[in-house]
Protein backbone atom coordinates (compact mmCIF):
# COMPACT_ATOMS: atom_id res chain seq x y z
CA UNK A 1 100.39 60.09 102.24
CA UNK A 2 100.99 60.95 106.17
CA UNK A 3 102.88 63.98 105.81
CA UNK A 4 99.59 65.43 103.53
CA UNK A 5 97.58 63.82 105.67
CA UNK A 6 99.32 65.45 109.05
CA UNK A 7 99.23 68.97 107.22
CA UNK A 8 95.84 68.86 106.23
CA UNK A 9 95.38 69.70 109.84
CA UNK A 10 96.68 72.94 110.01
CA UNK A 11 94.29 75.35 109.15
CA UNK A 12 96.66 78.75 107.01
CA UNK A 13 94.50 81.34 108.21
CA UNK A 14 93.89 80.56 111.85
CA UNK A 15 97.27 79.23 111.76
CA UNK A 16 96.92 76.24 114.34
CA UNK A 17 96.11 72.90 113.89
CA UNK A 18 92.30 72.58 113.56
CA UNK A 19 90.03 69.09 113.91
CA UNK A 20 88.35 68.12 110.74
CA UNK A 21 86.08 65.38 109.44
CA UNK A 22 87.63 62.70 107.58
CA UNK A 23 85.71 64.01 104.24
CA UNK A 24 87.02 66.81 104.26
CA UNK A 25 90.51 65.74 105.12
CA UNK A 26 90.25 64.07 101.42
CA UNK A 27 89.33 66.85 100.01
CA UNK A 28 92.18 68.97 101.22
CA UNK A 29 94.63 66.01 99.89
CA UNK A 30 92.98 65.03 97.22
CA UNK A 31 93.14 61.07 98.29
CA UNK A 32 90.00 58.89 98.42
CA UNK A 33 88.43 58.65 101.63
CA UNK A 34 88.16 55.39 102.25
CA UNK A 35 92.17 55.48 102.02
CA UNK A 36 91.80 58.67 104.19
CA UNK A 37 90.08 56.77 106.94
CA UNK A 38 92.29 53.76 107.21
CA UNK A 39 95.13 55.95 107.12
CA UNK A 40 94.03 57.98 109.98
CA UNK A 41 93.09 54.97 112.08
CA UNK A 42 96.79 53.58 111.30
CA UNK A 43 98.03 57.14 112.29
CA UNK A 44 95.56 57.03 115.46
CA UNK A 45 97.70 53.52 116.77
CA UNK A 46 101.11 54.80 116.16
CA UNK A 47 99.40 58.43 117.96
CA UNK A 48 99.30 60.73 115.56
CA UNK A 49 95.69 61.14 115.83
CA UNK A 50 92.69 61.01 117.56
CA UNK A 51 89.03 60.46 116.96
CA UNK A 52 85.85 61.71 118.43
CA UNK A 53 82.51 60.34 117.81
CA UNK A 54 80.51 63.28 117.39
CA UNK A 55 77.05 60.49 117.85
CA UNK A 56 76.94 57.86 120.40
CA UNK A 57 76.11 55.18 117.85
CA UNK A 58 78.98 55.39 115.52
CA UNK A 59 78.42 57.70 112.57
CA UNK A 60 80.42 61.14 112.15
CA UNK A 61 84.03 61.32 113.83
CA UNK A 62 86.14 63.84 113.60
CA UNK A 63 89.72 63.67 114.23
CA UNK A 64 92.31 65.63 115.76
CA UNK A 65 96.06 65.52 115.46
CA UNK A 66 97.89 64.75 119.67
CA UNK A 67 100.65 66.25 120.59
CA UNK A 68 103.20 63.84 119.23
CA UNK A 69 101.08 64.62 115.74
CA UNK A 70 100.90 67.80 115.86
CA UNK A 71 104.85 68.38 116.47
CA UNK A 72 105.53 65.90 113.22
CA UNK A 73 103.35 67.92 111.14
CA UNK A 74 104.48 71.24 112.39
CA UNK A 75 108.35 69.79 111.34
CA UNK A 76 106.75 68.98 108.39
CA UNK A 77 105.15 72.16 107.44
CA UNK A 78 108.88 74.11 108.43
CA UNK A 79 110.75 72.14 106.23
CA UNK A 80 108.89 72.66 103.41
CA UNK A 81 108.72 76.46 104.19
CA UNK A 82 112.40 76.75 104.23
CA UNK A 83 112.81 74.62 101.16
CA UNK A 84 110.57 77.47 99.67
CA UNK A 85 112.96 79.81 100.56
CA UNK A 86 116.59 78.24 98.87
């Protein structure tokens, strides 16, 4: 679940890693959200991630992947590249 988690970050035709609301995180894995959001607060307190509030109260946060996430899903994304190629 973290490594499709961590690449749902990277956005192919911009090709960078991109913030993005939990919802739609889930829908580019295909997990449930609710899973979606605990995962992303675990991955938030090991520093993967990183929420914003986008309201004062609560409500809508979007996350973004730190440095130390974006370099484990940028591994991520070149293994699996070069395992497409052998």
């Amino acid at each position: 679940m973290k490594e499709k988690i961590l690449r749902a970050f990277y956005h192919k035709s911009r090709r960078e890693f991109t913030p993005w609301l939990a919802t739609e995180i889930a829908k580019r894995t295909g997990f449930p959200p609710d899973e979606v959001n605990a995962h992303l607060g675990g991955l938030a307190r090991s520093g993967h991630t990183k929420p914003h509030n986008l309201e004062r109260r609560g409500g809508t946060t979007i996350w973004e992947l730190t440095a130390l996430g974006k370099i484990e899903a940028g591994a991520i994304i070149a293994a699996q590249a070069v395992a497409r190629l052998a």
